[in-house]
PDB file of N, CA and C in Angstrom:
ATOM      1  N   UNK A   1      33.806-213.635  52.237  1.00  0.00           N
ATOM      2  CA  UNK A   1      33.104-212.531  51.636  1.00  0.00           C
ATOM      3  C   UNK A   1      31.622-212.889  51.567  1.00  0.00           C
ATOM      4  N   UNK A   2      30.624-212.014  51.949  1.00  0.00           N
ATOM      5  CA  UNK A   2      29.195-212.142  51.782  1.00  0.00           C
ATOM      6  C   UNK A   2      28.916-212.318  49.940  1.00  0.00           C
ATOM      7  N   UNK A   3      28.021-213.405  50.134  1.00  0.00           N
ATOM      8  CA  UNK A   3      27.928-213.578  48.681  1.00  0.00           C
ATOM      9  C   UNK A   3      27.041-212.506  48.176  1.00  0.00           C
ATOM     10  N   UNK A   4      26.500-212.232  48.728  1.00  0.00           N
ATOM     11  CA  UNK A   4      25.986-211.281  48.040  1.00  0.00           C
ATOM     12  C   UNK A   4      26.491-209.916  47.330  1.00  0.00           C
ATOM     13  N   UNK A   5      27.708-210.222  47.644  1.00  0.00           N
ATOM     14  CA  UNK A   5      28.272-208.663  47.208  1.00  0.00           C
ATOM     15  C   UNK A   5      28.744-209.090  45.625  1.00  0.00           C
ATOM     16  N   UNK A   6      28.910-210.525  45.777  1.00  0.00           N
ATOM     17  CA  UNK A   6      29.365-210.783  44.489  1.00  0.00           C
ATOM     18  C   UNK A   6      28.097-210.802  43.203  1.00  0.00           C
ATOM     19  N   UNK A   7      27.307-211.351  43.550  1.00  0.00           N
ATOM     20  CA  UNK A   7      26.449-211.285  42.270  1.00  0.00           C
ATOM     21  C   UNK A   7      24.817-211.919  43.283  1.00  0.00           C
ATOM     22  N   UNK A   8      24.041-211.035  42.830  1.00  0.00           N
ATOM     23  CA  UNK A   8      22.522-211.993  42.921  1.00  0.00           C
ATOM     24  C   UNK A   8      22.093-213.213  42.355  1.00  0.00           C
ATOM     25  N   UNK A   9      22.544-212.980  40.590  1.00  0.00           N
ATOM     26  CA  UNK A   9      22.012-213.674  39.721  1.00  0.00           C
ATOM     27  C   UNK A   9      23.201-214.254  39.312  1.00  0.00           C
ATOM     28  N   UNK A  10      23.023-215.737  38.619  1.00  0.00           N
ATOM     29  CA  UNK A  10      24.091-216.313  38.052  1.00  0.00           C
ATOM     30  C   UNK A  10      24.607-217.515  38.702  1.00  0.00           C
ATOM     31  N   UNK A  11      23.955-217.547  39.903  1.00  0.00           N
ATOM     32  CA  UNK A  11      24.469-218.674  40.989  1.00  0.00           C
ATOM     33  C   UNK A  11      24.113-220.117  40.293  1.00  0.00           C
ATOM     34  N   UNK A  12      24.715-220.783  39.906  1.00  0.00           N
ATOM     35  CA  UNK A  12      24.203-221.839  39.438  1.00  0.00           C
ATOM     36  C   UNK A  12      23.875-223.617  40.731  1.00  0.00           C
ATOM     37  N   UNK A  13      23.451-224.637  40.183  1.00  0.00           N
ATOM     38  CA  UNK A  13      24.013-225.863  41.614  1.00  0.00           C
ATOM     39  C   UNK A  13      24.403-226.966  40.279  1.00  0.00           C
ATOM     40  N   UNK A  14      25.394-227.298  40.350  1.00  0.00           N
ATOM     41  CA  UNK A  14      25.865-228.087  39.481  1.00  0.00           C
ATOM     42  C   UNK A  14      25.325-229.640  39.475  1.00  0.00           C
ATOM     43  N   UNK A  15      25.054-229.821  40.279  1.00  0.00           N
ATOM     44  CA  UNK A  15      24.293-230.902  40.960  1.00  0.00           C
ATOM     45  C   UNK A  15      23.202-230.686  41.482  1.00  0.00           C
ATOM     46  N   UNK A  16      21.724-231.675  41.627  1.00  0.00           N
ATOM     47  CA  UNK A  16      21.110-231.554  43.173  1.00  0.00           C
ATOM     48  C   UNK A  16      20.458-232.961  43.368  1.00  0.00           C
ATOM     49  N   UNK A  17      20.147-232.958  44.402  1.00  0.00           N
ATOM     50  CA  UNK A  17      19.565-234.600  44.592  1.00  0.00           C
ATOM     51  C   UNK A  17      18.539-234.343  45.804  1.00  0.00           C
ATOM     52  N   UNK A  18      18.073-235.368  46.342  1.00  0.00           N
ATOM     53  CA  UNK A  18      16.649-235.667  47.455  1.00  0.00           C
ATOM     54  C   UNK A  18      17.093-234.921  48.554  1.00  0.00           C
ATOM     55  N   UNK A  19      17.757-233.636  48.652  1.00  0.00           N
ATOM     56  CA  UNK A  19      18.352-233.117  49.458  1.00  0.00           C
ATOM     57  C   UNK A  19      17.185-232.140  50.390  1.00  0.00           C
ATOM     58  N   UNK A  20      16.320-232.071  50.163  1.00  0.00           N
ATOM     59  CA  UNK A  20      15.242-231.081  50.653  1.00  0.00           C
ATOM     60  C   UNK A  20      15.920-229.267  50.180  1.00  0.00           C
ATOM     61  N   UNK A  21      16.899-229.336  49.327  1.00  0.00           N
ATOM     62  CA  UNK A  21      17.005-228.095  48.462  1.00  0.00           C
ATOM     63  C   UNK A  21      18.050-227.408  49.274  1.00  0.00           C
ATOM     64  N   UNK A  22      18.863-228.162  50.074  1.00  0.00           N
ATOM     65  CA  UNK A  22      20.074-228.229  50.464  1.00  0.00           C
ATOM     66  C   UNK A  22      21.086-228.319  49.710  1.00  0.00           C
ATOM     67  N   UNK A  23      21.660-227.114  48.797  1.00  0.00           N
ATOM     68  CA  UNK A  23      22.978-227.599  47.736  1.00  0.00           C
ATOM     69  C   UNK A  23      24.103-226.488  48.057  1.00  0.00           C
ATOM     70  N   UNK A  24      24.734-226.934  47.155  1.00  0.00           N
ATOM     71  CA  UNK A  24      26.106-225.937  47.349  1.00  0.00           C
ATOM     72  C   UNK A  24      26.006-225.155  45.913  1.00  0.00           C
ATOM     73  N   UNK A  25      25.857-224.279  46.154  1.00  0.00           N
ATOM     74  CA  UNK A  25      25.702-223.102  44.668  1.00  0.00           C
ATOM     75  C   UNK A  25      27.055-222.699  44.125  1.00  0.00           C
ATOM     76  N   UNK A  26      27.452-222.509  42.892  1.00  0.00           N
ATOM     77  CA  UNK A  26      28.768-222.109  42.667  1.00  0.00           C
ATOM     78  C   UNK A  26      28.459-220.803  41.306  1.00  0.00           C
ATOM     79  N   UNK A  27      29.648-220.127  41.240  1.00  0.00           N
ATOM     80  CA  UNK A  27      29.197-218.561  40.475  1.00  0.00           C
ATOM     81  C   UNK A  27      30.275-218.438  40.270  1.00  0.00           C
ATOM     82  N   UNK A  28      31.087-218.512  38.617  1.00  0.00           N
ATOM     83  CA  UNK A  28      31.892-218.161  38.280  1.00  0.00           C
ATOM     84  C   UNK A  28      32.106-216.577  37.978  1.00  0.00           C
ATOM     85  N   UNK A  29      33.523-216.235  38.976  1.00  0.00           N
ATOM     86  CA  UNK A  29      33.605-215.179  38.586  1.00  0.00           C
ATOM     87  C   UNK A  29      34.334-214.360  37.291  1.00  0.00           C
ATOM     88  N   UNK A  30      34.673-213.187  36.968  1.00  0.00           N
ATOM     89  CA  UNK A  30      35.136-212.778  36.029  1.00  0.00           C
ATOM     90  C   UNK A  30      36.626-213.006  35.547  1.00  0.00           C
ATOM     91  N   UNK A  31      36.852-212.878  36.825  1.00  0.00           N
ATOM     92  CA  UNK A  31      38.431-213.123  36.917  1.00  0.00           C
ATOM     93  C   UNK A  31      38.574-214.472  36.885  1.00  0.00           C
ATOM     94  N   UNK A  32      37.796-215.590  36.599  1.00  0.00           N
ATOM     95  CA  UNK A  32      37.932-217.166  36.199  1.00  0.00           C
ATOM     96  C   UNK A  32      38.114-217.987  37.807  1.00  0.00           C
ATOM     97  N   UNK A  33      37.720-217.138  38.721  1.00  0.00           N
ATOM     98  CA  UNK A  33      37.875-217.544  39.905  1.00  0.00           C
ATOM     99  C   UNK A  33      36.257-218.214  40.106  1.00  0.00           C
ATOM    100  N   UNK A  34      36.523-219.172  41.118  1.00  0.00           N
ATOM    101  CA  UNK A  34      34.800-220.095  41.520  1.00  0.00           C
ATOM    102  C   UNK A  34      34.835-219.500  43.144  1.00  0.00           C
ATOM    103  N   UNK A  35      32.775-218.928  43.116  1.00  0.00           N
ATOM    104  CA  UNK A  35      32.438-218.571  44.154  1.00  0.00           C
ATOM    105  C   UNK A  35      31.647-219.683  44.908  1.00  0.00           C
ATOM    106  N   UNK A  36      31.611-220.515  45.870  1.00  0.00           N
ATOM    107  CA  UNK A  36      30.734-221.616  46.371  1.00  0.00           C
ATOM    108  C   UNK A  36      29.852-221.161  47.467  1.00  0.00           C
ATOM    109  N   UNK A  37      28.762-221.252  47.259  1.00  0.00           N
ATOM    110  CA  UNK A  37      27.713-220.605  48.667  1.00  0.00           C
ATOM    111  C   UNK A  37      27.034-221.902  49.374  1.00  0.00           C
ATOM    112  N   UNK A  38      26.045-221.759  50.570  1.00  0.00           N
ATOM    113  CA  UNK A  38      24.933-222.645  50.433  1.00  0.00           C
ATOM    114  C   UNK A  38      23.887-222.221  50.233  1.00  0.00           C
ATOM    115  N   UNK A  39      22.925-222.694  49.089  1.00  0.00           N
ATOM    116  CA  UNK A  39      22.101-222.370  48.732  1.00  0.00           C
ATOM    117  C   UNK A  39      20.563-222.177  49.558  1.00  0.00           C
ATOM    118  N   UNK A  40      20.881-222.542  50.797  1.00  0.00           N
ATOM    119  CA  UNK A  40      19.872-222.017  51.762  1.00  0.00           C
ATOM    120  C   UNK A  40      20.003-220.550  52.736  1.00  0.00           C
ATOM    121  N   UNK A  41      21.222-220.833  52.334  1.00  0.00           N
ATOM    122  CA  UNK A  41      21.528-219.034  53.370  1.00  0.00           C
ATOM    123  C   UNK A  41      22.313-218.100  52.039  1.00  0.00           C
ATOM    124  N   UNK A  42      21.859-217.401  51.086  1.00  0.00           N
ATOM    125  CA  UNK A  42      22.415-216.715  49.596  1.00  0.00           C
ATOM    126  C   UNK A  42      22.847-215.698  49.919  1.00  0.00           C
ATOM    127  N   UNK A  43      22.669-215.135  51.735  1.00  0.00           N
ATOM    128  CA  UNK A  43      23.242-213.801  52.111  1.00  0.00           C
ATOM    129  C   UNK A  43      24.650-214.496  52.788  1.00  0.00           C
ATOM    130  N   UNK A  44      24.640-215.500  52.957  1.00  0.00           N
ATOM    131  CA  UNK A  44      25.628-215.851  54.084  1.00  0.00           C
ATOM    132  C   UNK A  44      27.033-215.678  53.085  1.00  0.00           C
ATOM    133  N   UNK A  45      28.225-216.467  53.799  1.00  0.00           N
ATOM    134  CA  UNK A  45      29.615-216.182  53.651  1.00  0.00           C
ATOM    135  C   UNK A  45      29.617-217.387  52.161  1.00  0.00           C
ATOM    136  N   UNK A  46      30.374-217.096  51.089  1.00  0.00           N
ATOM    137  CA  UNK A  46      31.112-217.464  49.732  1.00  0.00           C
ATOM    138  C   UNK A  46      32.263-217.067  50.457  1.00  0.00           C
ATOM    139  N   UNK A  47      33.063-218.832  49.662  1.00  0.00           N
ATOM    140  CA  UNK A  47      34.347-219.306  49.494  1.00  0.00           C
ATOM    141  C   UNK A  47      34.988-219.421  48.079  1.00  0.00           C
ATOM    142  N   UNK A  48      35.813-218.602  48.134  1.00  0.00           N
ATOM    143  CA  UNK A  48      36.515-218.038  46.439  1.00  0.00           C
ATOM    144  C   UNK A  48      37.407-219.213  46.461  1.00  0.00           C
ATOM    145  N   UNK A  49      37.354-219.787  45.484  1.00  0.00           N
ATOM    146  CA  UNK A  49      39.312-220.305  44.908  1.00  0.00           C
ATOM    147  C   UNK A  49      39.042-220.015  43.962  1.00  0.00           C
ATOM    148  N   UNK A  50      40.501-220.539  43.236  1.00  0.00           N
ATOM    149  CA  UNK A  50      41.043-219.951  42.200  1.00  0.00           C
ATOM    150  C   UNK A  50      40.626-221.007  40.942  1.00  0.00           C
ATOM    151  N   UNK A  51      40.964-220.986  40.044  1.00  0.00           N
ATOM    152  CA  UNK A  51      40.351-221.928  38.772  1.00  0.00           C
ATOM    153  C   UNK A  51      41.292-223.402  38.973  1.00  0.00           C
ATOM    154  N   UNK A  52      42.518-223.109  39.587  1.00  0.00           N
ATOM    155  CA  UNK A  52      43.183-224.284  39.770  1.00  0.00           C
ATOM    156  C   UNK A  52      43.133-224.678  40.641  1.00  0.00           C
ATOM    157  N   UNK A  53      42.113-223.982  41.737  1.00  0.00           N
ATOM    158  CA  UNK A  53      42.266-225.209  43.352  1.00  0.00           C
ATOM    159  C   UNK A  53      40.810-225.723  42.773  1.00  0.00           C
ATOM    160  N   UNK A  54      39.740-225.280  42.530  1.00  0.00           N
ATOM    161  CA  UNK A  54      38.955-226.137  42.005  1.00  0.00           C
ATOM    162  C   UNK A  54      38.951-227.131  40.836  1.00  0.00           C
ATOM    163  N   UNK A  55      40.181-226.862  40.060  1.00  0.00           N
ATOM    164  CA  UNK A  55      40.440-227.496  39.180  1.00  0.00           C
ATOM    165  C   UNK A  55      40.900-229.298  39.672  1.00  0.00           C
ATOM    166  N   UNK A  56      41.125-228.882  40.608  1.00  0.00           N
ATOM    167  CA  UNK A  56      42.578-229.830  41.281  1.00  0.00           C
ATOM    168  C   UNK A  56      41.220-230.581  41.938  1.00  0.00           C
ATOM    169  N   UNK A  57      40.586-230.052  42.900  1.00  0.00           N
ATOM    170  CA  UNK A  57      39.912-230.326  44.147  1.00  0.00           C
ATOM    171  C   UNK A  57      38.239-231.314  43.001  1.00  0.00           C
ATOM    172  N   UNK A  58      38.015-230.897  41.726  1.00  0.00           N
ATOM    173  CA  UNK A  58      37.053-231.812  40.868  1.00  0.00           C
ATOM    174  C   UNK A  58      38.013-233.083  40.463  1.00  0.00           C
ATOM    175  N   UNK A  59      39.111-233.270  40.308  1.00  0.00           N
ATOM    176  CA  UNK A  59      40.033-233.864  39.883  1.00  0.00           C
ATOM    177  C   UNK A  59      40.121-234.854  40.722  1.00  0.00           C
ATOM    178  N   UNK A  60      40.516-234.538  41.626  1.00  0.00           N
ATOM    179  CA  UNK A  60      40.546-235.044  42.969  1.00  0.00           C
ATOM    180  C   UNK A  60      39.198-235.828  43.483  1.00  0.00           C
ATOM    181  N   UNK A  61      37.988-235.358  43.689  1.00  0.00           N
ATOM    182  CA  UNK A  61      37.024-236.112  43.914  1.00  0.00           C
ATOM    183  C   UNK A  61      36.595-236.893  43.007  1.00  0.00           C
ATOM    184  N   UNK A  62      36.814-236.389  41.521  1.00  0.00           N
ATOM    185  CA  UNK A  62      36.355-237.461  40.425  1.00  0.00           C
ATOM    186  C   UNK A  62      37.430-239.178  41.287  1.00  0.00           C
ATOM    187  N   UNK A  63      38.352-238.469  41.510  1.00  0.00           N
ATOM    188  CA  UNK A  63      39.154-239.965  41.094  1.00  0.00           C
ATOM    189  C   UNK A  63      39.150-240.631  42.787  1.00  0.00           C
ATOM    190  N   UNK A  64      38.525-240.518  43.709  1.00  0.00           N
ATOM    191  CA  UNK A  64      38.056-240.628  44.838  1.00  0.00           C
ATOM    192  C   UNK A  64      38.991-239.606  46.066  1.00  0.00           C
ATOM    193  N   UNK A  65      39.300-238.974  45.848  1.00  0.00           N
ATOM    194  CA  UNK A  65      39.612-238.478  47.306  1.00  0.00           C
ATOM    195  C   UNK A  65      39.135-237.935  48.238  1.00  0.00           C
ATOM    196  N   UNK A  66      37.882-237.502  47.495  1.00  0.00           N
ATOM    197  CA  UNK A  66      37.008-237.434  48.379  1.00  0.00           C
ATOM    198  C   UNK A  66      35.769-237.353  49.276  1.00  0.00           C
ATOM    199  N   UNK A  67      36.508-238.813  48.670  1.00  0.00           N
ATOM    200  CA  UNK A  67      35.368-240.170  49.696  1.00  0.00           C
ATOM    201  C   UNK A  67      35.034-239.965  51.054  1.00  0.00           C
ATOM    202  N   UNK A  68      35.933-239.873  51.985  1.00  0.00           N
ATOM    203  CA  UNK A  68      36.239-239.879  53.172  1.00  0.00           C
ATOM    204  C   UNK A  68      34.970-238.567  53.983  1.00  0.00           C
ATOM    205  N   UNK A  69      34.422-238.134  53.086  1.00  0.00           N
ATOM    206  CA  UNK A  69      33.338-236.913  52.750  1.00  0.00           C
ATOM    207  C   UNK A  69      32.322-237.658  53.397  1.00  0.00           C
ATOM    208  N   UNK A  70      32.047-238.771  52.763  1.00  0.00           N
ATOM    209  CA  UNK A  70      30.684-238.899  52.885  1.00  0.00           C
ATOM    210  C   UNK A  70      30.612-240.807  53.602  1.00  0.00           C
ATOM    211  N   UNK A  71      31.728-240.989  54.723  1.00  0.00           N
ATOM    212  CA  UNK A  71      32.100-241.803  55.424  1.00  0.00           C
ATOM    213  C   UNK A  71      31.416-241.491  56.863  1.00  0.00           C
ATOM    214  N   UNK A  72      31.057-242.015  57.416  1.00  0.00           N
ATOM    215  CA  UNK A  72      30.289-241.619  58.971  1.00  0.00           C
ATOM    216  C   UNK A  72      31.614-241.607  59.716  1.00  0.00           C
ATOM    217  N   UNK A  73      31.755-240.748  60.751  1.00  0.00           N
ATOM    218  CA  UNK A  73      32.596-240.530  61.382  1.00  0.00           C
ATOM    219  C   UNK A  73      33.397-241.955  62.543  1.00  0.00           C
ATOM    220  N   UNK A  74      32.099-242.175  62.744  1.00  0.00           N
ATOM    221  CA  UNK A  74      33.116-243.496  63.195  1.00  0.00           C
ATOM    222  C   UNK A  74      33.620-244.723  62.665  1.00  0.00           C
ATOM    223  N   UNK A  75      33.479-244.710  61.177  1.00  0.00           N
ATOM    224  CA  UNK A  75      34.148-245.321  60.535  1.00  0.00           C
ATOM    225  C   UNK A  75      35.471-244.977  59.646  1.00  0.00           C
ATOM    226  N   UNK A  76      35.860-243.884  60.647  1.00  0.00           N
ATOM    227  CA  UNK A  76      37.189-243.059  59.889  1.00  0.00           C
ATOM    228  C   UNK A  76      38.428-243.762  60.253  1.00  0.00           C
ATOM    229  N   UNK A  77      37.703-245.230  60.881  1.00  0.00           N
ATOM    230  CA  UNK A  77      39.556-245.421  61.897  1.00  0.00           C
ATOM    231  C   UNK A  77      39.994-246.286  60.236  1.00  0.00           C
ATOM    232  N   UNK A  78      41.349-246.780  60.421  1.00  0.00           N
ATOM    233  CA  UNK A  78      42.021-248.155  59.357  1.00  0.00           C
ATOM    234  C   UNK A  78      42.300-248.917  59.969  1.00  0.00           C
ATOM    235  N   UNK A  79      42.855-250.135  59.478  1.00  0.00           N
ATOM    236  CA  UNK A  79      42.620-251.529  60.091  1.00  0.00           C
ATOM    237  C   UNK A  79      43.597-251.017  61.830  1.00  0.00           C
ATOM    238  N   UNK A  80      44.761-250.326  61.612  1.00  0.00           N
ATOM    239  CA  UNK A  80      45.229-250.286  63.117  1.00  0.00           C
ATOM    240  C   UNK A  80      44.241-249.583  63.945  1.00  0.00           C
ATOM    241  N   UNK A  81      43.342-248.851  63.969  1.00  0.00           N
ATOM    242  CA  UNK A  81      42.597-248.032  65.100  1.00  0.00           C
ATOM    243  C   UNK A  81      42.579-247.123  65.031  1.00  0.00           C
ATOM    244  N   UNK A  82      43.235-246.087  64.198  1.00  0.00           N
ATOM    245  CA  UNK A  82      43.508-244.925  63.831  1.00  0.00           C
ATOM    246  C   UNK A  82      43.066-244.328  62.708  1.00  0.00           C
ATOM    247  N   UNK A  83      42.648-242.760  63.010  1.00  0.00           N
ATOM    248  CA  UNK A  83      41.905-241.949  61.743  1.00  0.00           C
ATOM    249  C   UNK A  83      43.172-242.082  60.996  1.00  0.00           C
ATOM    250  N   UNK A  84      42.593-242.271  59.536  1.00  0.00           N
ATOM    251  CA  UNK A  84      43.672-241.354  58.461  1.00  0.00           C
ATOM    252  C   UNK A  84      44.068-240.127  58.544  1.00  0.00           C
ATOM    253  N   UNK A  85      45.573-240.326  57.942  1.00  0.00           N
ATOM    254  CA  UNK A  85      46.137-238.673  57.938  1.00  0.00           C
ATOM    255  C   UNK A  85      45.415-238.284  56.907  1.00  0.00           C
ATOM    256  N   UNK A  86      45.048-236.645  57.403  1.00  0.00           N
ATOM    257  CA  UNK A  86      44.683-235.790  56.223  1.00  0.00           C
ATOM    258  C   UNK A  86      45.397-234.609  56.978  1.00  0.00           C
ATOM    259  N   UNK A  87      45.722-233.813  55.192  1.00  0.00           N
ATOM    260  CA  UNK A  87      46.588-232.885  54.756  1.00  0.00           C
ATOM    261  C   UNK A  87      46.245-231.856  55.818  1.00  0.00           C
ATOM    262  N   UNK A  88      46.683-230.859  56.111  1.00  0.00           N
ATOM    263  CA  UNK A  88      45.981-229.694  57.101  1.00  0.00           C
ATOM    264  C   UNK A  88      45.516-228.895  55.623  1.00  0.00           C
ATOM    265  N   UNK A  89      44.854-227.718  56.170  1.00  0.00           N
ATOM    266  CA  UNK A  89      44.252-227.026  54.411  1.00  0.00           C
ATOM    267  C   UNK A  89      44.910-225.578  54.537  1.00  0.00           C
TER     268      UNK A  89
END
């Protein structure tokens, strides 16, 4: 969904850092659902979940899962040579 249809105002960045103003914006909606944009394109496409996949998915990165985020790609193999399994989404 174009974020913009959801709200102008209200977008918050829960975070930001030395990013050159590169963040991920998030906008709770009414229905307790989370809207996530990037905050350089505010017309472009928002990704809805629900209060419990973000619930799960902060949960989840608090306690590392996801690490593997911010791993350079060619260091994705494990000691045999091979990427880790990850879940399909």
């Amino acid at each position: 969904m174009p974020a913009k249809q959801l709200a102008i105002e209200g977008w918050a960045k829960p975070w930001s850092g030395p990013n050159g103003g590169a963040c991920v914006e998030a906008l709770r909606l009414k229905d307790g659902r989370v809207a996530l944009r990037q905050s350089t394109d505010p017309d472009g496409p928002a990704l809805i979940y629900t209060h419990h996949e973000i619930e799960r998915f902060i949960q989840g990165a608090k306690a590392g899962a996801a690490d593997f985020l911010l791993t350079r790609p060619e260091n994705l193999t494990t000691s045999a040579g091979s990427a880790p399994e990850r879940r399909a989404a």
